[in-house]
C-alpha atoms as a PDB file:
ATOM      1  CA  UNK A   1     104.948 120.671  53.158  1.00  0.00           C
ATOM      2  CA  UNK A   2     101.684 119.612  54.717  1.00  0.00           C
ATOM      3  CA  UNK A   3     102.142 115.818  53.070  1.00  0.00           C
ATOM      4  CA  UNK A   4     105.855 115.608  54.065  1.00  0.00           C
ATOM      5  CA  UNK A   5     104.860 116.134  57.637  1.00  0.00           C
ATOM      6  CA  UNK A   6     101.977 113.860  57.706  1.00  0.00           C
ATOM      7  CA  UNK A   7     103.792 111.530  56.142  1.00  0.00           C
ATOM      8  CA  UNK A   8     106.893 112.103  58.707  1.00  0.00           C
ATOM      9  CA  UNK A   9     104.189 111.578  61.604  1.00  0.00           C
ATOM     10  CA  UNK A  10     102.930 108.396  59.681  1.00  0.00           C
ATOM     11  CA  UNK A  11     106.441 106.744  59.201  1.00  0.00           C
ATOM     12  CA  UNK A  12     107.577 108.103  63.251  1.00  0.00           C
ATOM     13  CA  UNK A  13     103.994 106.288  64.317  1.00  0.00           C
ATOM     14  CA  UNK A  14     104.637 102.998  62.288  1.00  0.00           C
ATOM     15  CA  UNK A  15     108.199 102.889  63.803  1.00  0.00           C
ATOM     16  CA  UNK A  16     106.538 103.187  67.283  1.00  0.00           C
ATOM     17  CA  UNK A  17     104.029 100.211  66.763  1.00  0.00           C
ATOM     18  CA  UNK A  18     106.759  98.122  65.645  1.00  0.00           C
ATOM     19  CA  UNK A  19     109.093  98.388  68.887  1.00  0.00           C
ATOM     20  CA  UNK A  20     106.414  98.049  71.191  1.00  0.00           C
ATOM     21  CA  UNK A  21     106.530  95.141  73.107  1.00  0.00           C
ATOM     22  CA  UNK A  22     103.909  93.437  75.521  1.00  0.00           C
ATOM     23  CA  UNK A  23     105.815  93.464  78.751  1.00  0.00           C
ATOM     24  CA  UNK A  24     106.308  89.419  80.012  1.00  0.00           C
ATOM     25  CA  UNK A  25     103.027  88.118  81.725  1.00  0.00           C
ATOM     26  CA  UNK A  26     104.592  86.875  85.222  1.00  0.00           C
ATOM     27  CA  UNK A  27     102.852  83.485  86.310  1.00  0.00           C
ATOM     28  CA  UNK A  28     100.879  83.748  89.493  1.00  0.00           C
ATOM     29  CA  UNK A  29     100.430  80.953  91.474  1.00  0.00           C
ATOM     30  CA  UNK A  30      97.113  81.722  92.397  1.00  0.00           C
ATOM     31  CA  UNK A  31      95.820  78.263  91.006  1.00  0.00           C
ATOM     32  CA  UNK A  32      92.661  76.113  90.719  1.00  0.00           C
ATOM     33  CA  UNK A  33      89.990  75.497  92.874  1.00  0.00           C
ATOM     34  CA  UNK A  34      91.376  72.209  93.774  1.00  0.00           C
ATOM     35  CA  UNK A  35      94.249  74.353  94.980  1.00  0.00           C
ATOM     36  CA  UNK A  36      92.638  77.186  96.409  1.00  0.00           C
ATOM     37  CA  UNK A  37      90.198  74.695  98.778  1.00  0.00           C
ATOM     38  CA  UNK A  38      93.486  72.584  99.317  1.00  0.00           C
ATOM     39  CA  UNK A  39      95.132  76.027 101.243  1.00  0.00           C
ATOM     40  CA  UNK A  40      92.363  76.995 102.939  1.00  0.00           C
ATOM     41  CA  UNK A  41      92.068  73.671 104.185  1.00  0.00           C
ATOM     42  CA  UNK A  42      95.309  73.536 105.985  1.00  0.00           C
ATOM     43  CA  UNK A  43      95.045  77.035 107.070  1.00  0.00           C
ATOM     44  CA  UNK A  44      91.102  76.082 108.894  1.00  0.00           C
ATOM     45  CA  UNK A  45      92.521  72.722 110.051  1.00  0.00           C
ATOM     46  CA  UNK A  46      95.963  74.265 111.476  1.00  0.00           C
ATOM     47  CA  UNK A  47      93.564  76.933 113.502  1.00  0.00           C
ATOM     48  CA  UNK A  48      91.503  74.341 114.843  1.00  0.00           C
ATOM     49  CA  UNK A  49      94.230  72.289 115.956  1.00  0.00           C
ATOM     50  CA  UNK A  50      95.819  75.092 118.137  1.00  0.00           C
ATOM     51  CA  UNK A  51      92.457  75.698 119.438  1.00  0.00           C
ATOM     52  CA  UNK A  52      92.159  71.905 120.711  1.00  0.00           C
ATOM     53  CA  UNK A  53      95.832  71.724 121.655  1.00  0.00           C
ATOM     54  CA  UNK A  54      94.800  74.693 124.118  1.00  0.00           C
ATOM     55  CA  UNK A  55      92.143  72.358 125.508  1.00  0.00           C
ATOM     56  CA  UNK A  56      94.786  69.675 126.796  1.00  0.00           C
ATOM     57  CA  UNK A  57      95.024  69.151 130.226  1.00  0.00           C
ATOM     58  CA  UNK A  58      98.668  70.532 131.055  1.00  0.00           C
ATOM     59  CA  UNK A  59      98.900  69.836 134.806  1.00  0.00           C
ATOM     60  CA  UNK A  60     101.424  66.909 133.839  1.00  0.00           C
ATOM     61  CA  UNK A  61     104.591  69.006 133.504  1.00  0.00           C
ATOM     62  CA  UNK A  62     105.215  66.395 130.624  1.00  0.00           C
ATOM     63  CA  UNK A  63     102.336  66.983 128.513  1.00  0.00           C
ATOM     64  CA  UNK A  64     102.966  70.608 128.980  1.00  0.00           C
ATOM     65  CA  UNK A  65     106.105  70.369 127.749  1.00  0.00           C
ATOM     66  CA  UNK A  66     104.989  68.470 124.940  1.00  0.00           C
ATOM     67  CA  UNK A  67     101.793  71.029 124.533  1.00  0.00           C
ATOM     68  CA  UNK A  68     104.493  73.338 124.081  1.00  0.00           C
ATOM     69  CA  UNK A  69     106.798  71.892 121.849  1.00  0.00           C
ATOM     70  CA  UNK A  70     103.605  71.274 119.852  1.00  0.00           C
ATOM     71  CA  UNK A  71     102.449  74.930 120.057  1.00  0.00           C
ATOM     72  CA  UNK A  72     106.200  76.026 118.741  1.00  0.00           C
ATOM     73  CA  UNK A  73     105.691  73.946 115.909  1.00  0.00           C
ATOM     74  CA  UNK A  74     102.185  74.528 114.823  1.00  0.00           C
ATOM     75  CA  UNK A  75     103.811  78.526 115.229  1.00  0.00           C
ATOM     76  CA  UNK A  76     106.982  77.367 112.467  1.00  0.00           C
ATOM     77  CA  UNK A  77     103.948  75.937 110.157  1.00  0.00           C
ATOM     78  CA  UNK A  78     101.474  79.230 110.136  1.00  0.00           C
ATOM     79  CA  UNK A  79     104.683  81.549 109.724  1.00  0.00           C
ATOM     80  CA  UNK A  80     105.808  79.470 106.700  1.00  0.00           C
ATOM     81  CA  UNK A  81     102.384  79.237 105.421  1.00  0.00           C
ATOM     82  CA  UNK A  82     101.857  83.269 105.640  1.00  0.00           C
ATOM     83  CA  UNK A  83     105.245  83.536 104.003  1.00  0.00           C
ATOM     84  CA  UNK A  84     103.854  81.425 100.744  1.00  0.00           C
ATOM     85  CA  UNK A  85     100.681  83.461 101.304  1.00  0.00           C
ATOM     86  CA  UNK A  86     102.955  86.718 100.791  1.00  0.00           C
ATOM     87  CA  UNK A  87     105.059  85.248  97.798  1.00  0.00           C
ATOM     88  CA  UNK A  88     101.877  84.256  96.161  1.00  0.00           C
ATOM     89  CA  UNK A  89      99.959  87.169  96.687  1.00  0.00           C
ATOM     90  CA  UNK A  90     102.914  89.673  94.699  1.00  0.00           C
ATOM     91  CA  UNK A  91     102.987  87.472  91.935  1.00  0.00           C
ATOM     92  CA  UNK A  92     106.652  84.969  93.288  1.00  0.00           C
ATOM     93  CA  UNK A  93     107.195  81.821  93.555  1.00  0.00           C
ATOM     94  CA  UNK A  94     106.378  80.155  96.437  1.00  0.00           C
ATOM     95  CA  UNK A  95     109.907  79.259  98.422  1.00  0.00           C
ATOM     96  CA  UNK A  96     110.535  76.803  98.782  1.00  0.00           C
ATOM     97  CA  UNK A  97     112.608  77.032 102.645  1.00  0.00           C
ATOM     98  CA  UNK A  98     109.123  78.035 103.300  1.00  0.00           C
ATOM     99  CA  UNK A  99     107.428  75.181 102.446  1.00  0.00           C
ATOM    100  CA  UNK A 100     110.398  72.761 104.576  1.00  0.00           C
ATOM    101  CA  UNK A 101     109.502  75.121 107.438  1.00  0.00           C
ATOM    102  CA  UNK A 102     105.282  74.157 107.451  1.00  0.00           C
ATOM    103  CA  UNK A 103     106.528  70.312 106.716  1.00  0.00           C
ATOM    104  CA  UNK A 104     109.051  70.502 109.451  1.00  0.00           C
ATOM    105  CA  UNK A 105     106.564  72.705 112.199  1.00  0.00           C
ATOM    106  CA  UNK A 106     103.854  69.808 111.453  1.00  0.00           C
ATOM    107  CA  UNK A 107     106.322  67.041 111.752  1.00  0.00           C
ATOM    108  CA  UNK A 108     107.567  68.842 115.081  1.00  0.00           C
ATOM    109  CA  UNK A 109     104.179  69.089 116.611  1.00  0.00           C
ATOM    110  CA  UNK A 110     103.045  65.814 115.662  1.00  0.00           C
ATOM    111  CA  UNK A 111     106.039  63.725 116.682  1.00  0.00           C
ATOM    112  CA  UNK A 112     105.610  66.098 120.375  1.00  0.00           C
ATOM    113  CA  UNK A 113     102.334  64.967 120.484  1.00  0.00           C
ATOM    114  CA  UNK A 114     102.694  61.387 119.347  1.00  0.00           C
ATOM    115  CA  UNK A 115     105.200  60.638 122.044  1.00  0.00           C
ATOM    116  CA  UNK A 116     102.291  61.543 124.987  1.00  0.00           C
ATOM    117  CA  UNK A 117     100.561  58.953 126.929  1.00  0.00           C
ATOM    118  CA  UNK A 118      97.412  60.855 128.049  1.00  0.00           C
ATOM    119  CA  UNK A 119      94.008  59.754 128.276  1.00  0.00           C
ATOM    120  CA  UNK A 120      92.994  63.414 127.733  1.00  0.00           C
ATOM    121  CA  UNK A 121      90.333  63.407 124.875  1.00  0.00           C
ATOM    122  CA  UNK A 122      91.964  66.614 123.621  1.00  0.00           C
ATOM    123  CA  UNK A 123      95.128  64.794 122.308  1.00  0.00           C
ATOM    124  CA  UNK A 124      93.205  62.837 120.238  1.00  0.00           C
ATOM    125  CA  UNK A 125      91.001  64.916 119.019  1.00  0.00           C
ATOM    126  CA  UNK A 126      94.598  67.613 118.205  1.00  0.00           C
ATOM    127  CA  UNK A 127      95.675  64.882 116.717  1.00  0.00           C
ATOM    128  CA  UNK A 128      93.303  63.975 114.338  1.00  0.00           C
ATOM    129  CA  UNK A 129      93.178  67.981 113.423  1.00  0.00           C
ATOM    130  CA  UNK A 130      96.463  67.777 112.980  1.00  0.00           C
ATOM    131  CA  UNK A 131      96.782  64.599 110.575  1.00  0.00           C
ATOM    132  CA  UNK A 132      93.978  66.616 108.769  1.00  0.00           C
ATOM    133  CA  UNK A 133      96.021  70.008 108.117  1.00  0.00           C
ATOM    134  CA  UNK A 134      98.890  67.662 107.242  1.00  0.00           C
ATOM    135  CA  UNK A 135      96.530  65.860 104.812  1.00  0.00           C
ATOM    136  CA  UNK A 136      95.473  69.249 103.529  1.00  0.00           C
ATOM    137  CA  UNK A 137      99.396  70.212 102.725  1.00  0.00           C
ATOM    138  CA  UNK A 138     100.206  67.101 101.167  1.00  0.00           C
ATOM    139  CA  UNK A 139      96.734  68.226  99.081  1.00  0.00           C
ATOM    140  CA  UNK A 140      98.530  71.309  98.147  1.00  0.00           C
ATOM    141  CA  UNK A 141     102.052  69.904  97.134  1.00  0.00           C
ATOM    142  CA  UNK A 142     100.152  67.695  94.596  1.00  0.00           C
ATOM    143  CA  UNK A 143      97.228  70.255  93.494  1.00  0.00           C
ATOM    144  CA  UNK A 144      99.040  73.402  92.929  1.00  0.00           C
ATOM    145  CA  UNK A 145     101.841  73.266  89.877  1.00  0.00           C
END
C-alpha cells in the first residue's frame, strides 16, 4: 500500500511539473542608457526652460500673452511626459496620444515664443532651453524601441 501511494504522489507530482507554465515576461520599456539620459534630458531641459520663461520681462501685454501661451504649453508637454513616466513605470506601453501631447505642448510654446520681438535676453536664452528639451525628445523617439 505504501508503494501505491508513493507512487500515486510521484505520478500526481510529475503531472504538476508538466502543466506548469512560466507566466509571459511583459516588456518594460525601461530601456538603455542612451534612453534613460535621453528622458532625463528633456525632463532637466523642460524645467529649466520654465524657469527662464519666468525671467521674461512681461510688462508688454504681448509678450505676456505669449509668456503665457508658452507656459500652457510647456504645462501640455510635462503632463504628457509624466503620463509616459506612469505607463512606463507599471510595465505599458508608452501612449502614444501622450507622446502627440509633449510634441504638440513644445511646438505650442515654441511657435508662442518664436512669434515675439523682444530684446529681452530671457527669450533667447528660453529659447535655446527649449530647442534643447525638443532636441532631447527627438533623442528619445529614436533611442528608446
Amino acid at each position: 500500500m505504501a508503494r501505491f501511494a508513493l507512487a500515486l504522489l510521484s505520478f500526481v507530482f510529475a503531472l504538476f511539473a508538466l502543466t506548469v507554465r512560466a507566466a509571459p515576461l511583459q516588456t518594460r520599456q525601461i530601456g538603455n542608457l542612451q534612453c534613460n539620459l535621453a528622458r532625463l534630458s528633456i525632463v532637466k531641459n523642460l524645467a529649466q526652460t520654465g524657469n527662464r520663461l519666468n525671467q521674461v520681462d512681461t510688462t508688454d501685454p504681448a509678450v505676456a500673452d505669449a509668456v503665457t501661451t508658452a507656459q500652457g504649453g510647456l504645462q501640455d508637454a510635462s503632463d504628457g511626459i509624466k503620463t509616459i513616466a506612469g505607463a512606463l513605470l507599471t510595465g505599458q506601453t508608452a501612449p502614444a496620444a501622450a507622446r502627440d501631447q509633449v510634441a504638440s505642448g513644445l511646438q505650442t510654446a515654441n511657435d508662442a515664443l518664436l512669434g515675439l520681438n523682444s530684446a529681452d535676453p530671457a527669450v533667447a536664452d528660453t529659447l535655446d532651453k527649449l530647442s534643447a528639451a525638443t532636441d532631447a525628445g527627438n533623442k528619445v523617439v529614436a533611442t528608446c524601441k
